[in-house]
PDB file of N, CA and C in Angstrom:
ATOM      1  N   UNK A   1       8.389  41.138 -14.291  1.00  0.00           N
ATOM      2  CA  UNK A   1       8.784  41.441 -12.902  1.00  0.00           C
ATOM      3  C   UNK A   1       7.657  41.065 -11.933  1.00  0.00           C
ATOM      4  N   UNK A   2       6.364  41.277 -12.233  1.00  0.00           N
ATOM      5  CA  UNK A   2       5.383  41.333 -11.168  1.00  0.00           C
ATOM      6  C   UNK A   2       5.019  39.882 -11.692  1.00  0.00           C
ATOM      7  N   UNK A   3       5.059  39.486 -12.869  1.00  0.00           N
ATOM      8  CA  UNK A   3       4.559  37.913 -12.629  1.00  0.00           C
ATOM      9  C   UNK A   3       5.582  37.374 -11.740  1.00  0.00           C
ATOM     10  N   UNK A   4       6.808  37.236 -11.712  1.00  0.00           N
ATOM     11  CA  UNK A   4       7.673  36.508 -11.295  1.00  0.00           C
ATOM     12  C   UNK A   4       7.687  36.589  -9.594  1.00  0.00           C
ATOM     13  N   UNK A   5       7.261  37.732  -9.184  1.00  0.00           N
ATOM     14  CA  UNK A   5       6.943  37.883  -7.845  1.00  0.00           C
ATOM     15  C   UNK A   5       6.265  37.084  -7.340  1.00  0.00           C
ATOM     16  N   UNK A   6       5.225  37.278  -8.329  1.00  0.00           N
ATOM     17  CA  UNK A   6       3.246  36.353  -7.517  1.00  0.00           C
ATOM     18  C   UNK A   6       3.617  34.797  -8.464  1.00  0.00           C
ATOM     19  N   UNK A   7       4.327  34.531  -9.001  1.00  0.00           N
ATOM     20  CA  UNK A   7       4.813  32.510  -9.045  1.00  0.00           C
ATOM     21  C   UNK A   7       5.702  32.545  -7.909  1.00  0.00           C
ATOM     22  N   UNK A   8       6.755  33.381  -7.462  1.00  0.00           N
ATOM     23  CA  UNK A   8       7.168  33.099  -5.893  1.00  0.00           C
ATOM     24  C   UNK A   8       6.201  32.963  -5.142  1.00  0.00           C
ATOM     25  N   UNK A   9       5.541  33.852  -5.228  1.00  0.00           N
ATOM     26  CA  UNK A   9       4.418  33.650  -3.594  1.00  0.00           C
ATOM     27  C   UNK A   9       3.808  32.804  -3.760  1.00  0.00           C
ATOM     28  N   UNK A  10       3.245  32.578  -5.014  1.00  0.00           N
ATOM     29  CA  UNK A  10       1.922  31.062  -5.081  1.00  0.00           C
ATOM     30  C   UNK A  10       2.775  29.829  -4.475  1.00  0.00           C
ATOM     31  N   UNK A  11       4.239  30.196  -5.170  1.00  0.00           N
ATOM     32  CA  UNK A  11       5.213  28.773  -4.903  1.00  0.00           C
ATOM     33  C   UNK A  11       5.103  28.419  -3.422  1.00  0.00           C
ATOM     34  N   UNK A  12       5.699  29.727  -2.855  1.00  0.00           N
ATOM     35  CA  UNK A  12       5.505  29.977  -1.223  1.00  0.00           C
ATOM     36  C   UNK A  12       4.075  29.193  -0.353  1.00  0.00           C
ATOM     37  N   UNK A  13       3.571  29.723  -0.677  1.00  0.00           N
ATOM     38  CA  UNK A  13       2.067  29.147  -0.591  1.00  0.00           C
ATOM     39  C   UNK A  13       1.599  27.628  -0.736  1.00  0.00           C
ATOM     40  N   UNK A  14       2.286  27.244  -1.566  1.00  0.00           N
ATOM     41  CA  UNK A  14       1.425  25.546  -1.772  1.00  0.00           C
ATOM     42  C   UNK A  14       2.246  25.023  -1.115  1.00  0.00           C
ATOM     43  N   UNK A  15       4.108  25.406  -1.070  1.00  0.00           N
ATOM     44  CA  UNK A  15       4.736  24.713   0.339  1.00  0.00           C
ATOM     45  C   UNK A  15       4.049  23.988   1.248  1.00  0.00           C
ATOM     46  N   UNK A  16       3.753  25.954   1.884  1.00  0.00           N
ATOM     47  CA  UNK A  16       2.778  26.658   3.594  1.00  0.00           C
ATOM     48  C   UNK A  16       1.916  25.038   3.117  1.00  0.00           C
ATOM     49  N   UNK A  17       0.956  25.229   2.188  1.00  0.00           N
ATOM     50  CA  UNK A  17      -0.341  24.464   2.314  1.00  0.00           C
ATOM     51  C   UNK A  17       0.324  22.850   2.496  1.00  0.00           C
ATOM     52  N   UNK A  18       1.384  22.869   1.556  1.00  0.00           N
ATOM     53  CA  UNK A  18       1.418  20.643   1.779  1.00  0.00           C
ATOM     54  C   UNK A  18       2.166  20.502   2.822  1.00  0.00           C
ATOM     55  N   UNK A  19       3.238  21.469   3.598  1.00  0.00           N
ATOM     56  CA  UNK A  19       3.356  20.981   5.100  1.00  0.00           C
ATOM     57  C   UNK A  19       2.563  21.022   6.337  1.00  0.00           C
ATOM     58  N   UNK A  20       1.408  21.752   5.904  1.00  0.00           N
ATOM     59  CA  UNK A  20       0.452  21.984   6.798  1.00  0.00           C
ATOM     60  C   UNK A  20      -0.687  20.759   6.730  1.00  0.00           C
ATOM     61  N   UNK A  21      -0.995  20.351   5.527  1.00  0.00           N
ATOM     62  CA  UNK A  21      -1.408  18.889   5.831  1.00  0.00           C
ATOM     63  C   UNK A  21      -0.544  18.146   6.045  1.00  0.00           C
ATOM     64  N   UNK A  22       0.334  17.666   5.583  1.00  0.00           N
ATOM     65  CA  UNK A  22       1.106  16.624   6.130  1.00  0.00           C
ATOM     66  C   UNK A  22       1.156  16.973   7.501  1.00  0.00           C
ATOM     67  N   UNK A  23       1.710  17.748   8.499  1.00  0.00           N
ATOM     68  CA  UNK A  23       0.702  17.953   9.835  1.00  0.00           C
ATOM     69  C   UNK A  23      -0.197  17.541  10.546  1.00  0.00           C
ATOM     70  N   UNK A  24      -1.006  17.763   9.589  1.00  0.00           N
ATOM     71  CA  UNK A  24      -2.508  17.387   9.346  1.00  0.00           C
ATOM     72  C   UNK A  24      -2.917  15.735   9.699  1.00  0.00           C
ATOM     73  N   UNK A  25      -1.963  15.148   8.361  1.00  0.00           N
ATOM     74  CA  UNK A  25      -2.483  14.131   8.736  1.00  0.00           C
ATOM     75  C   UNK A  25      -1.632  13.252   9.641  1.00  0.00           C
ATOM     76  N   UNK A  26      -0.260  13.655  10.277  1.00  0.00           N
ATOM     77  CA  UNK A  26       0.461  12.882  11.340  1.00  0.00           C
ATOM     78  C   UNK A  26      -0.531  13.327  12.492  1.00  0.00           C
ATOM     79  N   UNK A  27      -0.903  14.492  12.701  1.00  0.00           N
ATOM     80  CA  UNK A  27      -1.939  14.610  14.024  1.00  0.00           C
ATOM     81  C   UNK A  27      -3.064  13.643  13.619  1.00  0.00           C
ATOM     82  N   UNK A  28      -3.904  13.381  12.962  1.00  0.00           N
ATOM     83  CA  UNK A  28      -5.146  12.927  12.611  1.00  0.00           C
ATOM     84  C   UNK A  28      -4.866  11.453  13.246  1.00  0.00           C
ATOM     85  N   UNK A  29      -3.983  11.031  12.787  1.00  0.00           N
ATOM     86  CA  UNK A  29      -3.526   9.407  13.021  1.00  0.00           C
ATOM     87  C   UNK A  29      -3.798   9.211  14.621  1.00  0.00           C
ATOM     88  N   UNK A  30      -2.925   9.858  15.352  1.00  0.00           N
ATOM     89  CA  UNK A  30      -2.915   9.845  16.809  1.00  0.00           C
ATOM     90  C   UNK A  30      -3.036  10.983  17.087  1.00  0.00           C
ATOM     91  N   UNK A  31      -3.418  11.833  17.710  1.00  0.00           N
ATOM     92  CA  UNK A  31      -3.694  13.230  17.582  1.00  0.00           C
ATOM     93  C   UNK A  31      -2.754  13.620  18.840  1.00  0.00           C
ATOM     94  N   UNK A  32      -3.156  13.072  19.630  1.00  0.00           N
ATOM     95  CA  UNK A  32      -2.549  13.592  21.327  1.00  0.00           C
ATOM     96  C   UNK A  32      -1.335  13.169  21.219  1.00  0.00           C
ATOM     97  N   UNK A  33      -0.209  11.907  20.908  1.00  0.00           N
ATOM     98  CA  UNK A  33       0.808  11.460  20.833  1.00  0.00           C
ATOM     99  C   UNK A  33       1.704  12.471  20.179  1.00  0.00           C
ATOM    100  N   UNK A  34       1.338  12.689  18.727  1.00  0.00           N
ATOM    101  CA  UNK A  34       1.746  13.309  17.877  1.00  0.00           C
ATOM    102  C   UNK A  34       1.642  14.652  17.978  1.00  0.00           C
ATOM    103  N   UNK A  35       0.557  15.762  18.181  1.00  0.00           N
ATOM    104  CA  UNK A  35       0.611  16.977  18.369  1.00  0.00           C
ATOM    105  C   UNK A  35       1.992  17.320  19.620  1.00  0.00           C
ATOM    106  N   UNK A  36       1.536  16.336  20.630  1.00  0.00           N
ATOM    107  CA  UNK A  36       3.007  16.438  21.908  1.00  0.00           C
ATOM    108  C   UNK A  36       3.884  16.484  21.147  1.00  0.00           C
ATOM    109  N   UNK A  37       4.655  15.600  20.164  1.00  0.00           N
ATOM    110  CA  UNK A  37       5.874  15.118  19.485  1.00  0.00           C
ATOM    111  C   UNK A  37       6.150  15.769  19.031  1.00  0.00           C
ATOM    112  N   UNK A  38       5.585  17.149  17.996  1.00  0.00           N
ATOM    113  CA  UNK A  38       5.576  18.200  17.159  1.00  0.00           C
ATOM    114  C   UNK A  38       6.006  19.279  17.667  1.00  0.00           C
ATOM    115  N   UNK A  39       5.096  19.233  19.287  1.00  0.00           N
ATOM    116  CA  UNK A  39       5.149  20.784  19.763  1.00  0.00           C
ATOM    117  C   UNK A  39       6.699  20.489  20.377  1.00  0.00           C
ATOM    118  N   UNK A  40       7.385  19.401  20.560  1.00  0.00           N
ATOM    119  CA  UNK A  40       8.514  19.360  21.184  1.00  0.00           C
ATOM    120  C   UNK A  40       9.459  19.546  19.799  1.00  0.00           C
ATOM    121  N   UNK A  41       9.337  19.058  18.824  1.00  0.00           N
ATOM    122  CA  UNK A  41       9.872  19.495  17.299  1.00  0.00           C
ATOM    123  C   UNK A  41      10.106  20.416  17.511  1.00  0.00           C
ATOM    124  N   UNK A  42       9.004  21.705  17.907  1.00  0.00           N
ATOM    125  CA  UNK A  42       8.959  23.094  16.891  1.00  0.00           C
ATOM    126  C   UNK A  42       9.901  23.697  18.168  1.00  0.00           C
ATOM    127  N   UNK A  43       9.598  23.443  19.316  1.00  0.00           N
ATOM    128  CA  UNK A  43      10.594  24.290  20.931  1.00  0.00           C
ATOM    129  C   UNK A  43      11.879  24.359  20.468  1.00  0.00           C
ATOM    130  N   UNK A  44      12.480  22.599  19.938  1.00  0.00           N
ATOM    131  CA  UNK A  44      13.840  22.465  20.385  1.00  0.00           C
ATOM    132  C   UNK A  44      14.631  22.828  18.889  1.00  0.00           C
TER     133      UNK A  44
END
């Protein structure tokens, strides 16, 4: 029971972490273009 909890959350977790670089690295590329493009993503 309690392992199966904490392999959800780790699962949860490395998601969080590889969409957060991938993020990462579309801002890095162009930073100002792209952060704009995103923050209009996340509004609409």
């Amino acid at each position: 029971m309690e392992r199966a909890r904490r392999a959800r959350w780790s699962g949860g977790r490395w998601v969080y972490i590889g969409t957060y670089g991938l993020l990462n690295l579309m801002t890095g590329r162009n930073r100002w273009q792209n952060s704009h493009s995103i923050k209009m993503m996340i509004i609409h």
